[in-house]
N, C-alpha and C. Protein backbone atom coordinates (compact mmCIF):
# COMPACT_ATOMS: atom_id res chain seq x y z
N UNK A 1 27.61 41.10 3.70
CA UNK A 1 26.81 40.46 2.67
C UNK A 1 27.68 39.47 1.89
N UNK A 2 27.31 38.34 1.87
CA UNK A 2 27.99 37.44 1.30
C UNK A 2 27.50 37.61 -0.27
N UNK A 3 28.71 36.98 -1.02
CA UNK A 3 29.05 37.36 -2.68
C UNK A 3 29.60 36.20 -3.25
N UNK A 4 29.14 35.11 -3.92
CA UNK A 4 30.26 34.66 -4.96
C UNK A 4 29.56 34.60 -6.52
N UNK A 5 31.17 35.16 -6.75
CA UNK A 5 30.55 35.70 -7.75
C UNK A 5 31.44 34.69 -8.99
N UNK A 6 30.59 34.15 -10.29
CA UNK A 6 31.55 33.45 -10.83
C UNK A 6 31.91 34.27 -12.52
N UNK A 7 33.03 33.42 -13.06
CA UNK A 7 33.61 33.78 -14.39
C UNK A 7 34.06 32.93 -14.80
N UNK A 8 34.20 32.83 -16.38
CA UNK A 8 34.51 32.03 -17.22
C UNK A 8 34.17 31.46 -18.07
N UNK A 9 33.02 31.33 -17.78
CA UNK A 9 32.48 30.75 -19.00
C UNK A 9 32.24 30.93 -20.72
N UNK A 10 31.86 30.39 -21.40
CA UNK A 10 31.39 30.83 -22.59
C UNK A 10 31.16 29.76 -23.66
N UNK A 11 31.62 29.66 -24.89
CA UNK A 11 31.55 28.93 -25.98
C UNK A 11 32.70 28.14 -26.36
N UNK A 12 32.45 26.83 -26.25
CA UNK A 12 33.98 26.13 -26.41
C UNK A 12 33.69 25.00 -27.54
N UNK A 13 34.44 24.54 -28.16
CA UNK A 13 34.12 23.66 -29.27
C UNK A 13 34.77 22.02 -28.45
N UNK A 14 34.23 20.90 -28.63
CA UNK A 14 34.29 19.48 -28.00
C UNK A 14 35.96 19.41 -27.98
N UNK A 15 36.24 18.90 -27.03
CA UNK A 15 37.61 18.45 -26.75
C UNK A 15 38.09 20.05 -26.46
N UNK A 16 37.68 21.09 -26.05
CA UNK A 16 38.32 22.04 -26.01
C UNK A 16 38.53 22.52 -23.98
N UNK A 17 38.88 23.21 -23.89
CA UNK A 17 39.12 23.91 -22.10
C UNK A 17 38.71 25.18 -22.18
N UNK A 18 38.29 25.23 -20.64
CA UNK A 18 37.50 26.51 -20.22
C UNK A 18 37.88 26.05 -18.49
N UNK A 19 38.22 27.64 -17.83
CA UNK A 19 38.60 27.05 -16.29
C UNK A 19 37.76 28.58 -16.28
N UNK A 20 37.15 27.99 -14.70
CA UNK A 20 35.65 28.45 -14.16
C UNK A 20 36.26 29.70 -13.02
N UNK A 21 35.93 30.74 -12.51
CA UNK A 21 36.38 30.91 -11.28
C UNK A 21 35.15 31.29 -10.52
N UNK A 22 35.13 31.48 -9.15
CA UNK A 22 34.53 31.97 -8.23
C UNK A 22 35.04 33.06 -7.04
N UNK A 23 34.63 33.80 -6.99
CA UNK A 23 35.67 34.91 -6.22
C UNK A 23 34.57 35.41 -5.26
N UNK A 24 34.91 34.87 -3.89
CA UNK A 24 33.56 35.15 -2.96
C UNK A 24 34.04 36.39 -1.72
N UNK A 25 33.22 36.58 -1.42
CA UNK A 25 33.55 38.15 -0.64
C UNK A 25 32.48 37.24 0.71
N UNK A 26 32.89 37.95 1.82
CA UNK A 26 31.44 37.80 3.01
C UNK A 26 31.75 36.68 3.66
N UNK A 27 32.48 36.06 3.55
CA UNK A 27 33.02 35.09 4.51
C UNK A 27 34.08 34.72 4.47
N UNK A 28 34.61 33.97 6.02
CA UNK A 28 35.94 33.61 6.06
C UNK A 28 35.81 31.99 5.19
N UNK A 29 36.53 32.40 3.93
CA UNK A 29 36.67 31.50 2.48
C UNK A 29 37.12 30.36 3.18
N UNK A 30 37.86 30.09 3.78
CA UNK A 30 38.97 29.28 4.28
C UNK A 30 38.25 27.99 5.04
N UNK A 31 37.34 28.45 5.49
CA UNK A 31 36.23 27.28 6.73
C UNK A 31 35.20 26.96 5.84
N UNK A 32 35.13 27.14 4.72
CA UNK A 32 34.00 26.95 3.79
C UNK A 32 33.98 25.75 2.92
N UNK A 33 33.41 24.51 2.78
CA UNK A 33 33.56 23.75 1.55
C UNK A 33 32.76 24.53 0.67
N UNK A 34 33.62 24.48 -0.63
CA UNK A 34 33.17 25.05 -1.68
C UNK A 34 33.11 24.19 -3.37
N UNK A 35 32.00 24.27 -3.60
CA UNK A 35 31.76 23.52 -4.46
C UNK A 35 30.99 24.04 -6.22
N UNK A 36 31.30 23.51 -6.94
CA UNK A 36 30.97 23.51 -8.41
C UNK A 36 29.62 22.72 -9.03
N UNK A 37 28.92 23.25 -9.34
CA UNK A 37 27.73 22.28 -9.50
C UNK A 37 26.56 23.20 -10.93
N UNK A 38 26.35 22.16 -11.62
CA UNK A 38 25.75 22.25 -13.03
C UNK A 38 24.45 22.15 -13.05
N UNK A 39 23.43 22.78 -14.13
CA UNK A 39 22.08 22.76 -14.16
C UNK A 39 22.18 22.20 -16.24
N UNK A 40 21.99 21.47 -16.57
CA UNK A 40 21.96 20.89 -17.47
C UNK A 40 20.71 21.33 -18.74
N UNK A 41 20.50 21.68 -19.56
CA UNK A 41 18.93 22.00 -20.10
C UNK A 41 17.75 21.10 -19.45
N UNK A 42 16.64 20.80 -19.46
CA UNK A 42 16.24 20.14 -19.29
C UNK A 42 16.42 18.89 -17.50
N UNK A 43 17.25 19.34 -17.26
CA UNK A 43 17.37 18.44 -15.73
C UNK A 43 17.93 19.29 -14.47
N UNK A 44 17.61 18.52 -13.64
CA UNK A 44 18.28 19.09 -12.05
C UNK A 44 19.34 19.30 -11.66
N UNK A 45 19.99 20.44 -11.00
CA UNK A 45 21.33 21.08 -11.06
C UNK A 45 21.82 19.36 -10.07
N UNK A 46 23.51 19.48 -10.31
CA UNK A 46 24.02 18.33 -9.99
C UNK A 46 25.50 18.60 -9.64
N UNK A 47 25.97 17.86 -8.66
CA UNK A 47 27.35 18.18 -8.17
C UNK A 47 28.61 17.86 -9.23
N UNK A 48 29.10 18.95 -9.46
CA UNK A 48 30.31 18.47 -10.57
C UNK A 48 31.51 17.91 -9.46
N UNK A 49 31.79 19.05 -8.96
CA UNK A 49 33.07 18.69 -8.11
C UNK A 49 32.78 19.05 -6.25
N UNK A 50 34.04 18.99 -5.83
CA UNK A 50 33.78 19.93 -4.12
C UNK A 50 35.19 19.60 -3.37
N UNK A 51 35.73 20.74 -3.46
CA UNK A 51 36.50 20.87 -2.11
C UNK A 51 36.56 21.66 -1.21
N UNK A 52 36.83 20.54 0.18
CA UNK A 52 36.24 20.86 1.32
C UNK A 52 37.54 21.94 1.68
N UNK A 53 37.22 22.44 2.83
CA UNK A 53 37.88 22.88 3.80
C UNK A 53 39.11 22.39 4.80
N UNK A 54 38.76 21.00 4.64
CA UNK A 54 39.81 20.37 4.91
C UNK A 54 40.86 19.61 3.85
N UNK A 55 40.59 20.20 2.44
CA UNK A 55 42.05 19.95 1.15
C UNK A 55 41.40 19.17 0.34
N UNK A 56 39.91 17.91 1.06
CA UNK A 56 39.69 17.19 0.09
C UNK A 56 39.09 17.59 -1.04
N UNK A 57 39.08 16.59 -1.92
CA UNK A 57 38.56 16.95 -3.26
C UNK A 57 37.23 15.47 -3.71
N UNK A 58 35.96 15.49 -4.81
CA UNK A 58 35.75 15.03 -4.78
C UNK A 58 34.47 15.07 -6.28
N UNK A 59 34.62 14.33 -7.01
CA UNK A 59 33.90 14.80 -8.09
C UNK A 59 32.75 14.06 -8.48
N UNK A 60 32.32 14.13 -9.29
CA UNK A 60 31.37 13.43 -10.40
C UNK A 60 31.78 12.60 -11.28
N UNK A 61 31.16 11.66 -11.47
CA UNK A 61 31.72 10.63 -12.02
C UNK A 61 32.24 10.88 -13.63
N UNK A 62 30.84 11.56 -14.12
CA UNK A 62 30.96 12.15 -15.34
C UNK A 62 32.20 13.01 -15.56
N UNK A 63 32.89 13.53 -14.57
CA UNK A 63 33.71 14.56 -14.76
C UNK A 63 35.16 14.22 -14.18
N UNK A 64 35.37 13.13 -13.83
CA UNK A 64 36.67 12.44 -12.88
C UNK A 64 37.74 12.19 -13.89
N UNK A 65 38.66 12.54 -14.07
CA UNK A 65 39.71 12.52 -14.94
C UNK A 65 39.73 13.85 -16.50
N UNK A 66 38.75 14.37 -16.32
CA UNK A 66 39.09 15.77 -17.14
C UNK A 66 38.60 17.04 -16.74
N UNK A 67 38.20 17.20 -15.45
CA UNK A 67 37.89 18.35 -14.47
C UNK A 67 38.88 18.39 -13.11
N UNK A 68 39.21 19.75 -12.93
CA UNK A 68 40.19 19.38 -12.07
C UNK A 68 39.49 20.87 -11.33
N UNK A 69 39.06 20.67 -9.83
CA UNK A 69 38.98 21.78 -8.52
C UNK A 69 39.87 22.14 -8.11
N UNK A 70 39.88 23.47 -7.16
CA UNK A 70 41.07 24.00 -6.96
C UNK A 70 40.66 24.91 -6.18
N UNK A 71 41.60 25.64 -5.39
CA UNK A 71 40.91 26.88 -4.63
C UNK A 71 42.15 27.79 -4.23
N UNK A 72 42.09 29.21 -3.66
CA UNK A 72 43.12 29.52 -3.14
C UNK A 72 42.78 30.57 -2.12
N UNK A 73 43.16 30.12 -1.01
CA UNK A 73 42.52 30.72 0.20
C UNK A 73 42.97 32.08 0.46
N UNK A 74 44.12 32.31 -0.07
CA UNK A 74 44.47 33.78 0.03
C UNK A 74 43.84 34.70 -0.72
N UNK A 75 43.53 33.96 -1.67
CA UNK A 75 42.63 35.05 -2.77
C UNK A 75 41.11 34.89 -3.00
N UNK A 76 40.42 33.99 -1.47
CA UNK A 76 39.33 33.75 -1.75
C UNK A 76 38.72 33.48 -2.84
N UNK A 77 39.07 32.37 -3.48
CA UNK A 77 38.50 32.05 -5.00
C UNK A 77 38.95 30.92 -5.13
N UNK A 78 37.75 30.02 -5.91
CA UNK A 78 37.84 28.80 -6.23
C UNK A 78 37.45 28.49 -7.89
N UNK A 79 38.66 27.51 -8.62
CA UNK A 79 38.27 27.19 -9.46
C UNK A 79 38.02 25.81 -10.12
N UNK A 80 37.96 26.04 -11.64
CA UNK A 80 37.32 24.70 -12.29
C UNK A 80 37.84 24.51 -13.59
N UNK A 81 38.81 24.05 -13.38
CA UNK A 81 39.70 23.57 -14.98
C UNK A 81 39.00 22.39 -15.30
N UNK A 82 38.26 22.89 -16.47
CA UNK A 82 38.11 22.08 -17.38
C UNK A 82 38.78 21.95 -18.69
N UNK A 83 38.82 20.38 -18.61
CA UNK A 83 39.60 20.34 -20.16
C UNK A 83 38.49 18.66 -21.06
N UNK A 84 38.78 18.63 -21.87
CA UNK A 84 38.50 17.63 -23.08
C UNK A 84 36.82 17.65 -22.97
N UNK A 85 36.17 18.81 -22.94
CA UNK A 85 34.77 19.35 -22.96
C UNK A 85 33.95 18.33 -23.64
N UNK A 86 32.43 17.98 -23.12
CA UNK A 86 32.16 17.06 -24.79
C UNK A 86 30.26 18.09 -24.60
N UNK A 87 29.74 17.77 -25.51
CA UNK A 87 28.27 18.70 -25.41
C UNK A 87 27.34 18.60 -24.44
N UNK A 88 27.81 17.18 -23.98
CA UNK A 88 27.00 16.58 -22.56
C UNK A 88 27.12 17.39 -21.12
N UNK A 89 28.65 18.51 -21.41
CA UNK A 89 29.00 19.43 -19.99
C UNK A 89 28.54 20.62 -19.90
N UNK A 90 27.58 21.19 -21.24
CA UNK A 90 26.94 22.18 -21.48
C UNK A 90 25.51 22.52 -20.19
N UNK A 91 26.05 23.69 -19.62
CA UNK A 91 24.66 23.62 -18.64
C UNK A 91 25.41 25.18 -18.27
N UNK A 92 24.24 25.50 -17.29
CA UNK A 92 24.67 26.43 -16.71
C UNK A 92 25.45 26.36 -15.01
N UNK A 93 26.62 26.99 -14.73
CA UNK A 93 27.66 26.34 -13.68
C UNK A 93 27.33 27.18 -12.41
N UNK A 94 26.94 26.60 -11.43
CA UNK A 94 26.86 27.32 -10.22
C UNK A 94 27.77 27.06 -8.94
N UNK A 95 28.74 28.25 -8.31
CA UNK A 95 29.86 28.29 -7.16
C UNK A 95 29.18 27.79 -5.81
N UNK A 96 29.25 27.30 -4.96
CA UNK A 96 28.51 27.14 -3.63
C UNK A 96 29.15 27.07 -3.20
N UNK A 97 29.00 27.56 -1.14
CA UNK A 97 29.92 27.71 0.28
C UNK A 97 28.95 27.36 0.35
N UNK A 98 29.63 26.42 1.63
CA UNK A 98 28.58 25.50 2.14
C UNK A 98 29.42 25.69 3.75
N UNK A 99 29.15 25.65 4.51
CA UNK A 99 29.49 25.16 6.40
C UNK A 99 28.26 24.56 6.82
N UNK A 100 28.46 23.49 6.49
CA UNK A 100 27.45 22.54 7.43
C UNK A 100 26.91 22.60 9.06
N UNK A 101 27.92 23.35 9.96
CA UNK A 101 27.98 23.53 11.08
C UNK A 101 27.03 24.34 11.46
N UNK A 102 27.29 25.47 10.50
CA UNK A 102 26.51 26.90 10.82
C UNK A 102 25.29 26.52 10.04
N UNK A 103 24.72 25.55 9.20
CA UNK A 103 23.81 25.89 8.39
C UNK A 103 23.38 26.70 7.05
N UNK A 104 25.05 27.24 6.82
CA UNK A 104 24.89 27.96 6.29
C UNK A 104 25.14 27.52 4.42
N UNK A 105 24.80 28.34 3.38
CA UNK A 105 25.03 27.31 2.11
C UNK A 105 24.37 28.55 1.30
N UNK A 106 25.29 29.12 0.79
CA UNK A 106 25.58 30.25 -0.33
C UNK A 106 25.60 29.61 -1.98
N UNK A 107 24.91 30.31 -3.07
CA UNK A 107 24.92 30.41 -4.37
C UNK A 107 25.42 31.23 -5.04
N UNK A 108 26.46 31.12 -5.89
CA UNK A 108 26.73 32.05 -7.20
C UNK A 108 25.32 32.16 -7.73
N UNK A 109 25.35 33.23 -9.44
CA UNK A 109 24.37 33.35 -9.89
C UNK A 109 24.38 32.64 -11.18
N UNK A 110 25.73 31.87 -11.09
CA UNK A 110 26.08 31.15 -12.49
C UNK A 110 26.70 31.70 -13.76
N UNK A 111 27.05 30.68 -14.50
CA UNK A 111 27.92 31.35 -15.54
C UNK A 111 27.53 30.25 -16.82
N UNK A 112 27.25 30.21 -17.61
CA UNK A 112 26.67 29.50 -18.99
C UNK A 112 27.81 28.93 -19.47
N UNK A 113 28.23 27.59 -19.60
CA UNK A 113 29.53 27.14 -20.47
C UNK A 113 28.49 25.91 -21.52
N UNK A 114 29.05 26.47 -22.55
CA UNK A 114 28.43 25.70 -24.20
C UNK A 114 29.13 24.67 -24.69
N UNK A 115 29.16 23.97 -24.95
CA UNK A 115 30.32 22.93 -25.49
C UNK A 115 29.75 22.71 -27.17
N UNK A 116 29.81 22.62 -28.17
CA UNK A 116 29.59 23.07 -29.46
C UNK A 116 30.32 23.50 -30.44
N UNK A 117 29.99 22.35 -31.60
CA UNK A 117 30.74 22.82 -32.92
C UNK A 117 30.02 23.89 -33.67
């Protein structure tokens, strides 16, 4: 049974950091692009970041120079350093494995990050 499961989140005040994790069980982590992606109040979940399986990395525009992806294959888990937060990054954060090959494309259940004075 595949699992990812995420952490980190919570209440951060503007200009502040919060790093995301995802810790997935049920598959070989390693062949997986795995990706970070936001549901905003009011709008459609949206790709923050993604790295693939093959090292690349690749973000959102909104988020290119103060979000940084990451992963570590030995410990099956991928994360999401965020830093210089502003209220606009407030949403709720969802982990995804994706293998395009197989068809296959897994969801965390999310984790709530607030950005707020």
């Amino acid at each position: 049974q595949v699992q990812l499961v995420e952490s980190g989140g919570g209440l951060v005040q503007p200009g502040g950091s919060l790093r995301l994790s995802c810790a997935a069980s049920g598959i070989i982590f390693s062949v997986y692009d795995m990706g970070w992606y936001r549901r905003a109040p009011g709008r459609q979940r949206e790709l923050v970041a993604v790295s693939t399986s093959g090292d690349t990395t690749t973000y959102a525009d909104s988020v290119k120079g103060r979000f940084a992806i990451s992963r570590d294959n030995t410990k099956n888990t991928m994360y999401l350093q965020m830093n210089s937060l502003k209220p606009e990054d407030t949403g709720v954060y969802y982990c995804n494995a994706r293998r395009e090959v197989l068809k296959r494309d897994y969801w965390g259940q999310g984790t709530q990050v607030t950005v707020s004075s």
